[in-house]
N, C-alpha and C. Protein backbone atom coordinates (compact mmCIF):
# COMPACT_ATOMS: atom_id res chain seq x y z
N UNK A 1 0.84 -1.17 0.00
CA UNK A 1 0.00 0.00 0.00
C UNK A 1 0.89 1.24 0.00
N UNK A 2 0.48 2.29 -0.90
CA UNK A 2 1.30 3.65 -1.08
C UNK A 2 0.37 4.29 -0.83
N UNK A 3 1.03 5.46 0.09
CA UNK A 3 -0.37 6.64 -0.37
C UNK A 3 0.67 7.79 0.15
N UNK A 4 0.55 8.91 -0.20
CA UNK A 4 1.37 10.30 0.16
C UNK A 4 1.14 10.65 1.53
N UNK A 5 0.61 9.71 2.25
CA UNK A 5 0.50 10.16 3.88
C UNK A 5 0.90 9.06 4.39
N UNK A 6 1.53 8.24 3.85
CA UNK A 6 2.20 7.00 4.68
C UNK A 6 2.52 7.05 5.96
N UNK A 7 3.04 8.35 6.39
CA UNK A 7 3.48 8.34 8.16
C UNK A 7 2.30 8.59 8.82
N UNK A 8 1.28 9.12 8.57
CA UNK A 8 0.07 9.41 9.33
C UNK A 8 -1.27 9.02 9.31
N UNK A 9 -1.25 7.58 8.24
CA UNK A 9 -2.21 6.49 7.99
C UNK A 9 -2.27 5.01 8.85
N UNK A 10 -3.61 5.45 9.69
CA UNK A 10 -3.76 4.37 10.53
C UNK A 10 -4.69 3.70 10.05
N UNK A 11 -4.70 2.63 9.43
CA UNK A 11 -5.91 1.85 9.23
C UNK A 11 -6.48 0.42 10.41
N UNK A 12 -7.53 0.33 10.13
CA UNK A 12 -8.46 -0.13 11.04
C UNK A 12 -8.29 -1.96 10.15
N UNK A 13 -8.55 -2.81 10.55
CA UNK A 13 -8.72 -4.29 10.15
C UNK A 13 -9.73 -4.65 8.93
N UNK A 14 -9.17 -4.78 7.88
CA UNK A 14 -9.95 -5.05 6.55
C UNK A 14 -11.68 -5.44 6.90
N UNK A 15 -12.44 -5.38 6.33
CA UNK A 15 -13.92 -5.68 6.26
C UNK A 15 -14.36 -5.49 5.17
N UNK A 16 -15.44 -7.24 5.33
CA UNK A 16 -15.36 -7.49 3.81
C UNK A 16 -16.67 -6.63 3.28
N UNK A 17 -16.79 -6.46 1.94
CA UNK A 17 -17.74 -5.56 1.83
C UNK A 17 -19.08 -6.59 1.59
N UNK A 18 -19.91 -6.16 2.11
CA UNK A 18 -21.55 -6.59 2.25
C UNK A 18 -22.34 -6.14 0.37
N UNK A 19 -23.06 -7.56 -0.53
CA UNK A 19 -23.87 -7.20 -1.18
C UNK A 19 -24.10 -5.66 -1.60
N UNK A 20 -24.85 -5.47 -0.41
CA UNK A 20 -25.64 -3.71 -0.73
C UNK A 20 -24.51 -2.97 -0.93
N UNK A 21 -23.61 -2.93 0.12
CA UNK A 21 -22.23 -2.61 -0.55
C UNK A 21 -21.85 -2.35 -1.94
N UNK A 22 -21.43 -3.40 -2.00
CA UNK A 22 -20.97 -3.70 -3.70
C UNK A 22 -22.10 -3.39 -4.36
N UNK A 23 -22.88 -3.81 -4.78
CA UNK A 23 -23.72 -3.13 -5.33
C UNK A 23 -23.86 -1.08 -5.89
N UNK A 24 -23.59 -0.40 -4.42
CA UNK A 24 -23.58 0.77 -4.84
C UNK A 24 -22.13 0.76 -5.17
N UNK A 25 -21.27 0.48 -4.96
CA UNK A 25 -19.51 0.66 -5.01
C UNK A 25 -19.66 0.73 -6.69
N UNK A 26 -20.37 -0.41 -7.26
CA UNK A 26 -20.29 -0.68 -8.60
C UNK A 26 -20.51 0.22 -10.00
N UNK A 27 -22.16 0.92 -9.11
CA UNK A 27 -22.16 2.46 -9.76
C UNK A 27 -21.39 3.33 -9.71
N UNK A 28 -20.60 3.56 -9.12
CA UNK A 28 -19.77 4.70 -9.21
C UNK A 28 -18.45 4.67 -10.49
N UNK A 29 -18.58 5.89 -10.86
CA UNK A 29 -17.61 6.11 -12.27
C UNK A 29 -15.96 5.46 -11.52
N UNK A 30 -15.72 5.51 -10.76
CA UNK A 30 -14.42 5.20 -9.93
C UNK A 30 -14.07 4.03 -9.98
N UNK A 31 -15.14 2.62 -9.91
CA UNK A 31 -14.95 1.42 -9.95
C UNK A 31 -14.26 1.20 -11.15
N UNK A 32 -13.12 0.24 -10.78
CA UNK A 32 -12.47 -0.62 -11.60
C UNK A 32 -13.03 -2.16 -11.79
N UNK A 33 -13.41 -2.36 -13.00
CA UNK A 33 -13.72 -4.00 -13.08
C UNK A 33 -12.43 -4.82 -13.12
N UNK A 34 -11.58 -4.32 -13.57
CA UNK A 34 -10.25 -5.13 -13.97
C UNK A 34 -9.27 -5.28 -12.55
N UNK A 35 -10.22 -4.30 -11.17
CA UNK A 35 -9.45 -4.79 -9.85
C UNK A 35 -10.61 -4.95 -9.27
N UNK A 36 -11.12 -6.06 -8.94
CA UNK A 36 -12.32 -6.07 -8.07
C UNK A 36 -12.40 -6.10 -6.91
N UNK A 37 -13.14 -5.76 -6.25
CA UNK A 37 -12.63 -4.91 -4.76
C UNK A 37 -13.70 -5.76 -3.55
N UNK A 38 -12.87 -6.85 -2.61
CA UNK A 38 -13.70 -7.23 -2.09
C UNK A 38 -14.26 -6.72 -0.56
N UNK A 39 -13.38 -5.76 0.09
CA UNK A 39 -12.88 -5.62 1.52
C UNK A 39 -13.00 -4.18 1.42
N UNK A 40 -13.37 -3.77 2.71
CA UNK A 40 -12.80 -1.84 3.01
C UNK A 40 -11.54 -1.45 3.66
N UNK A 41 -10.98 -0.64 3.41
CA UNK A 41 -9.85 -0.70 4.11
C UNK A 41 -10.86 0.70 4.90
N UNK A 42 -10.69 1.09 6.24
CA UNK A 42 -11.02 2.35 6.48
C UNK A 42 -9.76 2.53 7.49
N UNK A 43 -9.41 4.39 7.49
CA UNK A 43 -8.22 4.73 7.86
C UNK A 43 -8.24 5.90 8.44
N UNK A 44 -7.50 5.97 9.76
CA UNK A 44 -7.26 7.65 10.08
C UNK A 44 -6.43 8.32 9.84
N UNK A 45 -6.23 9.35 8.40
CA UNK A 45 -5.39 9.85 8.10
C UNK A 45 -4.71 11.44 8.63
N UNK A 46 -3.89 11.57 9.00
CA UNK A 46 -3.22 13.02 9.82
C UNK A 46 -2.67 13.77 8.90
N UNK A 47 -2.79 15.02 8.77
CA UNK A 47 -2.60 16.13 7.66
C UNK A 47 -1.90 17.11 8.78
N UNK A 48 -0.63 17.38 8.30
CA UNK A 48 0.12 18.09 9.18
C UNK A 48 0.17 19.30 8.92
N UNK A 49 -0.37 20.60 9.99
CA UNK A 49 -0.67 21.81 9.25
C UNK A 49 0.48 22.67 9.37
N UNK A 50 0.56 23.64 8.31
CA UNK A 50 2.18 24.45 8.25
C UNK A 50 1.90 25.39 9.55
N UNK A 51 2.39 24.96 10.22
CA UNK A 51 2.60 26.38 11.24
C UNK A 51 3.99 25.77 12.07
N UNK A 52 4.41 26.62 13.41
CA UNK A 52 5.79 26.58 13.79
C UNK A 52 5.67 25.31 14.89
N UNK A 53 4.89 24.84 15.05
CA UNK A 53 4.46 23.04 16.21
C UNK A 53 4.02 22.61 15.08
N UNK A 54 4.11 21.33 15.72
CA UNK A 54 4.03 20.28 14.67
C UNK A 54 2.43 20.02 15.25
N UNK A 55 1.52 20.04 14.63
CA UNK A 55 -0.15 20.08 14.88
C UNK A 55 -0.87 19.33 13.54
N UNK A 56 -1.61 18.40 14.00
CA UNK A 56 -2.34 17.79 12.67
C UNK A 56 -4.22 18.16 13.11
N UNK A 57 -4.57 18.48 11.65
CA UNK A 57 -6.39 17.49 11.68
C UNK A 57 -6.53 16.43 10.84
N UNK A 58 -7.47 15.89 11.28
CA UNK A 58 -7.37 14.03 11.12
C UNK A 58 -8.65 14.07 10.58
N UNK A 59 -8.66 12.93 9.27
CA UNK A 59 -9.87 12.41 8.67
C UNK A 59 -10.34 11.04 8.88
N UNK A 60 -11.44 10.56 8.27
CA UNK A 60 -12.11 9.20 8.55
C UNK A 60 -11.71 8.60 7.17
N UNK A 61 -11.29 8.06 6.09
CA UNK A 61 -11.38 7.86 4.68
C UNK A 61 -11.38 6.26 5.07
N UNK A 62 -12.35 5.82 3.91
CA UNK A 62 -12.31 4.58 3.23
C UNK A 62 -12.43 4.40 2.11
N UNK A 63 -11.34 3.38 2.16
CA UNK A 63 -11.34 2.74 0.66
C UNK A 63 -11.72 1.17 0.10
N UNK A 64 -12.24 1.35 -1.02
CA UNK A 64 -12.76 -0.25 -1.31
C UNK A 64 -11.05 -0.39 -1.66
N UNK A 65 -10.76 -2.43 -1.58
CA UNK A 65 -9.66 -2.92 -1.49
C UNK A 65 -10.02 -4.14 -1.79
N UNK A 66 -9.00 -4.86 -2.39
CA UNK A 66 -8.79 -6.17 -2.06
C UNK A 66 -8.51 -7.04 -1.19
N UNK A 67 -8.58 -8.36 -0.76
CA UNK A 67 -8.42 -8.66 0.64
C UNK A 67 -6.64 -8.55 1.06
N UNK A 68 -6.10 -8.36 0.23
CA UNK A 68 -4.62 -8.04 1.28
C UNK A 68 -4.67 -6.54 1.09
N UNK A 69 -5.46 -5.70 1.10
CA UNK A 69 -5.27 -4.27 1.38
C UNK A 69 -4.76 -3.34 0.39
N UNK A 70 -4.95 -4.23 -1.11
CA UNK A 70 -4.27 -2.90 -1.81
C UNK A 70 -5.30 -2.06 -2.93
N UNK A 71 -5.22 -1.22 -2.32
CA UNK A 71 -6.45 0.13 -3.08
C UNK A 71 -5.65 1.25 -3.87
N UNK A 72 -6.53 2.12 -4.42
CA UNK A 72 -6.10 3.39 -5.26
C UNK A 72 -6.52 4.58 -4.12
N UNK A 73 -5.79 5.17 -2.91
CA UNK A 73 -5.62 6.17 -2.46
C UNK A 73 -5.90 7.44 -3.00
N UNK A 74 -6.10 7.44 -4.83
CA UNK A 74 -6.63 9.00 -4.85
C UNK A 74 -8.41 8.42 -5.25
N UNK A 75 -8.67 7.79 -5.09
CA UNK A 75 -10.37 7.09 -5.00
C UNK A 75 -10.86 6.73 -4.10
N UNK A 76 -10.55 7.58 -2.78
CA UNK A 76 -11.36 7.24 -1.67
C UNK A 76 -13.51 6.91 -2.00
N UNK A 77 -13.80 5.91 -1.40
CA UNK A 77 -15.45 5.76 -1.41
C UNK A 77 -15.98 7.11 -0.70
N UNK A 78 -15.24 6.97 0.88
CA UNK A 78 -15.55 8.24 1.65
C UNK A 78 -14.93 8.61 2.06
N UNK A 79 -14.55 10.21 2.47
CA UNK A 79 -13.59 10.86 3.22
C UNK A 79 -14.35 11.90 4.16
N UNK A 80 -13.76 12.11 5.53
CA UNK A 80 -14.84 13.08 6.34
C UNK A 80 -14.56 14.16 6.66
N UNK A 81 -15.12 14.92 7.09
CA UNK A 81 -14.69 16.39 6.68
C UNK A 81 -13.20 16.49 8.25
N UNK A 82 -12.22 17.32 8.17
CA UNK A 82 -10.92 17.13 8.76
C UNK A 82 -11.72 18.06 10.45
N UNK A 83 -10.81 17.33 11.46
CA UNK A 83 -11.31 17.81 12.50
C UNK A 83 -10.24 17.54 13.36
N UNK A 84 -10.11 18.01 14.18
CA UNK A 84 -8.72 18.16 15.45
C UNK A 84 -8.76 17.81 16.33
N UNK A 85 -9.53 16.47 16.66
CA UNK A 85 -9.10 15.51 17.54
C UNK A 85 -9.38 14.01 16.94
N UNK A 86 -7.77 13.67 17.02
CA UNK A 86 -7.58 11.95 16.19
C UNK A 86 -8.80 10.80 17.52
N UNK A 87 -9.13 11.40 18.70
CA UNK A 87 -10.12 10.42 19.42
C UNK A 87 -11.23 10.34 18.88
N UNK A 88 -11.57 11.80 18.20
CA UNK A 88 -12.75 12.33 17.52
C UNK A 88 -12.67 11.00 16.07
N UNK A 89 -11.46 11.33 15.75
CA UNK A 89 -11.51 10.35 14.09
C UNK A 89 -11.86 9.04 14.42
N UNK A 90 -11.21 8.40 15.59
CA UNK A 90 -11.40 7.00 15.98
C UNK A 90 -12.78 6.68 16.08
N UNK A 91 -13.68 7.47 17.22
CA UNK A 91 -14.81 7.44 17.37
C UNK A 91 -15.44 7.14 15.93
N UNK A 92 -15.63 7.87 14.90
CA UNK A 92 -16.21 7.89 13.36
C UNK A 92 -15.90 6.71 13.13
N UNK A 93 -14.40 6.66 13.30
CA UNK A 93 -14.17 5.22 12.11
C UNK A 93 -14.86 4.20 12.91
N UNK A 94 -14.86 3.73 14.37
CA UNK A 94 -15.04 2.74 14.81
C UNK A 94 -17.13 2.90 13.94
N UNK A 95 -17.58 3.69 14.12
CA UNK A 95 -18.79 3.87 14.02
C UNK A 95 -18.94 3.60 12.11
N UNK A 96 -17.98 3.56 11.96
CA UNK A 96 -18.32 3.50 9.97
C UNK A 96 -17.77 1.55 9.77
N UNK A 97 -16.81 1.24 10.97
CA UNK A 97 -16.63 0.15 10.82
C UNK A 97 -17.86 -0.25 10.83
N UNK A 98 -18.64 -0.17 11.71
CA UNK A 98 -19.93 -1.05 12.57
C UNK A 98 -21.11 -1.03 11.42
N UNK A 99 -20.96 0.40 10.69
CA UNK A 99 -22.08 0.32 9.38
C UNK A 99 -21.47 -0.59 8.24
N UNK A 100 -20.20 -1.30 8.28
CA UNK A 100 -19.66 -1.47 6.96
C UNK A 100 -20.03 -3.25 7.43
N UNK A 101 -19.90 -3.44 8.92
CA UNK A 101 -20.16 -4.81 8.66
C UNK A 101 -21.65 -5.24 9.43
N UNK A 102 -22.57 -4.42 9.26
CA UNK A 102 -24.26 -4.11 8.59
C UNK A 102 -24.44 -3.96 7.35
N UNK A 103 -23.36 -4.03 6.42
CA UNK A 103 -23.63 -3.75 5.14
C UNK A 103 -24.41 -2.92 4.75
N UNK A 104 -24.00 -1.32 5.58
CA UNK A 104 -24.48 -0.45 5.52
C UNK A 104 -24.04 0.69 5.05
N UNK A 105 -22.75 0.76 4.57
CA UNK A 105 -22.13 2.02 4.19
C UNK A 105 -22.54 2.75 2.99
N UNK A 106 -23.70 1.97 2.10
CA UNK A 106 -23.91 2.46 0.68
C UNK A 106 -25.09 3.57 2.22
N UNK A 107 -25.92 3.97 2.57
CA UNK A 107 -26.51 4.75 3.33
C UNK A 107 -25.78 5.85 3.60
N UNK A 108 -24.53 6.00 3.91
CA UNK A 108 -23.45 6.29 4.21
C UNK A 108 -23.29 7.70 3.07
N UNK A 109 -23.27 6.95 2.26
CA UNK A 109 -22.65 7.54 0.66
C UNK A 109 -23.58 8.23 0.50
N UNK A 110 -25.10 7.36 0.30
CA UNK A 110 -26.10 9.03 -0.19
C UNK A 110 -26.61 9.85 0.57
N UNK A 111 -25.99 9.74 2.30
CA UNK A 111 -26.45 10.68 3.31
C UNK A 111 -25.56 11.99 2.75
N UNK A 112 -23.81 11.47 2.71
CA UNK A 112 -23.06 12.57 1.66
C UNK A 112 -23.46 13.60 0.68
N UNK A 113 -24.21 12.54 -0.43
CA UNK A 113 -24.83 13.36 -1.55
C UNK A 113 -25.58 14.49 -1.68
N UNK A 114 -26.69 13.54 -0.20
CA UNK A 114 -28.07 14.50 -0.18
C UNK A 114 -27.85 16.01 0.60
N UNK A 115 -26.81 15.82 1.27
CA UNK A 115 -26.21 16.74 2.45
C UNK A 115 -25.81 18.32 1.04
């Protein structure tokens, strides 16, 4: 796995993706047929802001993956808006884990849209 935030990408334990899942994953212009994507990777990523301390805000992102974890990092499914506490990010992700293995994250996606 590569991604341009390698030092500040924590990911959470693969989960496989649920039907309803796949299903919406499939519509999207982003899907690759030629890598088929069975698993989520979801991750807390840290964005280090320019100032004179070293200070990050932290996102929720997931990505569809294969089961050993390797995805396209500029095709996140979801990413959450950046916020300044990584307990804060944990909280989300643990809570997006719990929809992903309800096979619930396509809900997820058009709460995004409609927003």
């Amino acid at each position: 796995m590569k991604t341009p935030n390698y030092h500040d990408f924590y990911q959470k334990a693969l989960i496989p993706i649920g039907l309803n899942d796949l299903l919406t994953l499939n519509e999207l212009e982003s899907y690759d047929i030629d890598s088929p994507f069975t698993h989520w990777l979801i991750a807390i990523e840290g964005e280090q802001l320019s100032q004179t301390k070293i200070y990050y805000h932290w996102k929720v992102s997931i990505y569809p993956s294969n089961c050993e974890g390797d995805m396209n990092w500029k095709k996140p499914f979801y990413c959450s808006p950046s916020m300044v506490s990584m307990d804060g990010a944990h909280d989300i992700a643990c809570s997006i884990a719990s929809l992903s293995k309800q096979d619930q994250l396509s809900t997820l996606k058009l709460k995004e849209k409609i927003s």
